[in-house]
N, C-alpha and C. Protein backbone atom coordinates (compact mmCIF):
# COMPACT_ATOMS: atom_id res chain seq x y z
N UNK A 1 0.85 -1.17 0.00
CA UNK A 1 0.00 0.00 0.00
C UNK A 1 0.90 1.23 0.00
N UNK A 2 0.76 2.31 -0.89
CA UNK A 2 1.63 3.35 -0.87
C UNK A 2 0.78 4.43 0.74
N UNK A 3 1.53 5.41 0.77
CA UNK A 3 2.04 6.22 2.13
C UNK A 3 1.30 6.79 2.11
N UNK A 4 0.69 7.89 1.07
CA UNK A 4 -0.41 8.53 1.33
C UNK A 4 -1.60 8.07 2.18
N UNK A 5 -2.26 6.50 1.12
CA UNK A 5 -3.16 5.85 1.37
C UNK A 5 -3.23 5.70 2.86
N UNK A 6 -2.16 4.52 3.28
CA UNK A 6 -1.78 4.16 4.91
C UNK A 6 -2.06 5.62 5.48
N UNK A 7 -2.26 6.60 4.83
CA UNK A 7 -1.91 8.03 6.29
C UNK A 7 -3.50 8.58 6.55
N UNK A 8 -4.58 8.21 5.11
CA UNK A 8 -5.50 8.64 5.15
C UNK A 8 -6.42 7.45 5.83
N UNK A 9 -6.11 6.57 5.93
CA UNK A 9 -6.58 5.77 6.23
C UNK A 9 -6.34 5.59 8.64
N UNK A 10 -5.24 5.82 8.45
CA UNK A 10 -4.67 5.85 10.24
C UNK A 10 -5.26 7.22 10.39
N UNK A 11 -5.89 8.64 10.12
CA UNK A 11 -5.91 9.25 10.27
C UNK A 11 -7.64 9.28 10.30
N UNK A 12 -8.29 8.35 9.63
CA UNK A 12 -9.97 8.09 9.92
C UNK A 12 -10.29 7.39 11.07
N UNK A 13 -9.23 6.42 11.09
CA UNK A 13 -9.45 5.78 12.44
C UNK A 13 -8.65 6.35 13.96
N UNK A 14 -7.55 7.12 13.85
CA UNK A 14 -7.42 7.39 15.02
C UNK A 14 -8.59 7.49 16.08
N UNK A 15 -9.35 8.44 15.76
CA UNK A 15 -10.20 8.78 17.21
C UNK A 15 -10.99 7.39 17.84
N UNK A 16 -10.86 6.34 17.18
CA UNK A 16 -11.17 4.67 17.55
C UNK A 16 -10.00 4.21 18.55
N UNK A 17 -9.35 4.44 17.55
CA UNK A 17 -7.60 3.19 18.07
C UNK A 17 -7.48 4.84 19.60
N UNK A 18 -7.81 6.03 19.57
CA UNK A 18 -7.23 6.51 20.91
C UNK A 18 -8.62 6.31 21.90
N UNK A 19 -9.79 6.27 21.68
CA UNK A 19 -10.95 5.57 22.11
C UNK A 19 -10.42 4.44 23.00
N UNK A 20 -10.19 3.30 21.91
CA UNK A 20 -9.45 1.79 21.97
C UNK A 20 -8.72 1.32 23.76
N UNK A 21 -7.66 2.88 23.63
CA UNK A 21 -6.61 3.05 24.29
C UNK A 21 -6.81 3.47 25.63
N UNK A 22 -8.10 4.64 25.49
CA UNK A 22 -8.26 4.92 26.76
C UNK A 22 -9.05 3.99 27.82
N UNK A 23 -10.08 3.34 27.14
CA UNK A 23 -10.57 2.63 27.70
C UNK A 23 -10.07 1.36 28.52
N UNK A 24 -8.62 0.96 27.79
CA UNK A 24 -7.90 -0.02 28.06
C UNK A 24 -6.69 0.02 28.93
N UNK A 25 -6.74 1.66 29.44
CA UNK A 25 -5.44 1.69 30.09
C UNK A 25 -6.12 2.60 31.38
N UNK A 26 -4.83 2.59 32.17
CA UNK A 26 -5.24 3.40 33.94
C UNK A 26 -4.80 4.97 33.85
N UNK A 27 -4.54 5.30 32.84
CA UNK A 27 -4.10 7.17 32.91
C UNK A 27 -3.78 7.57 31.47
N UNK A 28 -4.12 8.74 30.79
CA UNK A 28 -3.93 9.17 29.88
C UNK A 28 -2.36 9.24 28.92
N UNK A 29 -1.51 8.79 30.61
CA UNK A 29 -0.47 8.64 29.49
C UNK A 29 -0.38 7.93 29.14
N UNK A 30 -0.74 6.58 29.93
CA UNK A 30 -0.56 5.22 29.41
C UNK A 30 -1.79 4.88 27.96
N UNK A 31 -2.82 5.48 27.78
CA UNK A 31 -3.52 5.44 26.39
C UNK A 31 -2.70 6.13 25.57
N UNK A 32 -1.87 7.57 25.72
CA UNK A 32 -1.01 7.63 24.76
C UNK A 32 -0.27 6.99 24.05
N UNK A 33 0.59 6.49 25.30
CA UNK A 33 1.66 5.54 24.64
C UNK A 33 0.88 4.13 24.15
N UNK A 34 0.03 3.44 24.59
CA UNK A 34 -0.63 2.28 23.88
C UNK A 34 -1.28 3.06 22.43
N UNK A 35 -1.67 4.01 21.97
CA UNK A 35 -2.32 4.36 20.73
C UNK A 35 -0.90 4.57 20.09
N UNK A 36 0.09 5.18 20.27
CA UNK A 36 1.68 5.59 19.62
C UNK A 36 1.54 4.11 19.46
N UNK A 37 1.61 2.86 19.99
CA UNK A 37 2.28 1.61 19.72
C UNK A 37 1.57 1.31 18.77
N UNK A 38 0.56 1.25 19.01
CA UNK A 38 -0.98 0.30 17.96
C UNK A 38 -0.95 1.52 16.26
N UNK A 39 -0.62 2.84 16.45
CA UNK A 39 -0.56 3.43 15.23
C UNK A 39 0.32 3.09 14.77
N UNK A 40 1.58 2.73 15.36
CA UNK A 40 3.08 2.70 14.78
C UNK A 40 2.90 1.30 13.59
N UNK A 41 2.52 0.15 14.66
CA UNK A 41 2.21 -0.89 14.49
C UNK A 41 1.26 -1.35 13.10
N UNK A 42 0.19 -0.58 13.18
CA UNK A 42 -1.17 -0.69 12.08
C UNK A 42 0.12 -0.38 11.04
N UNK A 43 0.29 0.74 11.12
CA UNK A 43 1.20 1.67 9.85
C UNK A 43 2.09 0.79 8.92
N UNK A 44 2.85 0.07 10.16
CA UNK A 44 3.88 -0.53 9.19
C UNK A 44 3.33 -1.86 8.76
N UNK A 45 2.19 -2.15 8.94
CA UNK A 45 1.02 -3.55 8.39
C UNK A 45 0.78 -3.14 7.09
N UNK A 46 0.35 -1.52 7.44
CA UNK A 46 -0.44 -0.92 6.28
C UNK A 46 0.43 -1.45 4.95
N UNK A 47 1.37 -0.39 5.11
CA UNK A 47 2.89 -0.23 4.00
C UNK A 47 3.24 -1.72 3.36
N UNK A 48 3.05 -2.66 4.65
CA UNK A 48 3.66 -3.94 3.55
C UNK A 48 2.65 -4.52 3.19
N UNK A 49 1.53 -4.08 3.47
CA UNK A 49 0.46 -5.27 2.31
C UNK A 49 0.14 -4.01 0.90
N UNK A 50 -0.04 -5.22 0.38
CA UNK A 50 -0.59 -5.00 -1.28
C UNK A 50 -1.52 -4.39 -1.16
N UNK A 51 -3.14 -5.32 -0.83
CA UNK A 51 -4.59 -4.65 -0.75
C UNK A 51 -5.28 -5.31 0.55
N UNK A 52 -5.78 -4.43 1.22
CA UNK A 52 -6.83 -5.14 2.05
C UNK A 52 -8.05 -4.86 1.34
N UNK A 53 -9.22 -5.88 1.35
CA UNK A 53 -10.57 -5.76 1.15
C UNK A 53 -11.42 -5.67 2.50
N UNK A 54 -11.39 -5.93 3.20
CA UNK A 54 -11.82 -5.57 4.66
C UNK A 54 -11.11 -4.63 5.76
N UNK A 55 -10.88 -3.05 5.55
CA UNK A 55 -9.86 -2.28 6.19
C UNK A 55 -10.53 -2.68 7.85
N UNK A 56 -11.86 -2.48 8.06
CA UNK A 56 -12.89 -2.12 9.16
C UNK A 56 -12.07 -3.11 10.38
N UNK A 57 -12.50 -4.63 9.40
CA UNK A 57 -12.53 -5.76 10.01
C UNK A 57 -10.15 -6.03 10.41
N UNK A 58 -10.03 -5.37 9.52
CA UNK A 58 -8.37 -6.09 9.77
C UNK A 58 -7.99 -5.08 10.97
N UNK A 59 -8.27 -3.49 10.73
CA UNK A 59 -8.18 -2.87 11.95
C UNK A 59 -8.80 -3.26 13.72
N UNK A 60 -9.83 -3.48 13.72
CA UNK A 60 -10.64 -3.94 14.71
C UNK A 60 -9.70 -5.44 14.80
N UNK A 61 -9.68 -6.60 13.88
CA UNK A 61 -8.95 -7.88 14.64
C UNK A 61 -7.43 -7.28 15.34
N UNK A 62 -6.36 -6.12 14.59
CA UNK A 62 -5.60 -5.89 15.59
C UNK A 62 -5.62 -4.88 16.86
N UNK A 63 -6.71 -4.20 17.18
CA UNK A 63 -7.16 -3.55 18.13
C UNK A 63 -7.05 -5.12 19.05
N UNK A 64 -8.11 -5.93 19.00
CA UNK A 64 -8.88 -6.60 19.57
C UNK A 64 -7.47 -8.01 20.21
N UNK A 65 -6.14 -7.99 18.92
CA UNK A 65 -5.15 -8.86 19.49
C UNK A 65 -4.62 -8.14 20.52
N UNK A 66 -4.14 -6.43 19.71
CA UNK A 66 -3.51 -5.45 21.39
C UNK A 66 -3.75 -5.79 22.23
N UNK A 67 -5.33 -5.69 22.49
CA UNK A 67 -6.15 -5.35 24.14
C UNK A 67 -5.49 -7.08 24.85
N UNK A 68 -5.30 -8.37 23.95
CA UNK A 68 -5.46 -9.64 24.61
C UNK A 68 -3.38 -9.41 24.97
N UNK A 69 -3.10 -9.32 23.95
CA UNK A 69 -1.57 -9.35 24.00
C UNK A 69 -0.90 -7.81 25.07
N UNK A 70 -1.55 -6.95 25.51
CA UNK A 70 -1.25 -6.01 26.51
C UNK A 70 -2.04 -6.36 27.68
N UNK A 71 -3.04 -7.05 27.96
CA UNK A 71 -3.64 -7.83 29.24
C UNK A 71 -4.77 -7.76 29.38
């Protein structure tokens, strides 16, 4: 996926993935830094795939691994 795309795309969903974050953590810094990880993270997913046909669903399954793989 070229850079633009990946930016317009992390940039519709932020207010989710920092949603995501707050809900999942004990203080605002700690949702910071968990949304910095999970954007960093999505981003460089984004860049190396070709095409997703389900953006909704691939975003939400790695929200949903974060929350199990951070506790």
């Amino acid at each position: 996926m070229d850079k633009q795309k990946a930016d317009e795309i992390l940039i519709g969903y932020l207010p989710k993935i920092y949603g995501f974050a707050v809900k999942n953590s004990f203080s605002y810094d700690e949702a910071e830094d968990i949304c910095a990880e999970i954007v960093k993270e999505l981003y460089e997913a984004l860049l190396k795939s070709e095409e997703i046909y389900n953006i909704d669903g691939y975003i939400m399954f790695n929200l949903q691994a974060e929350k199990y793989l951070c506790g």
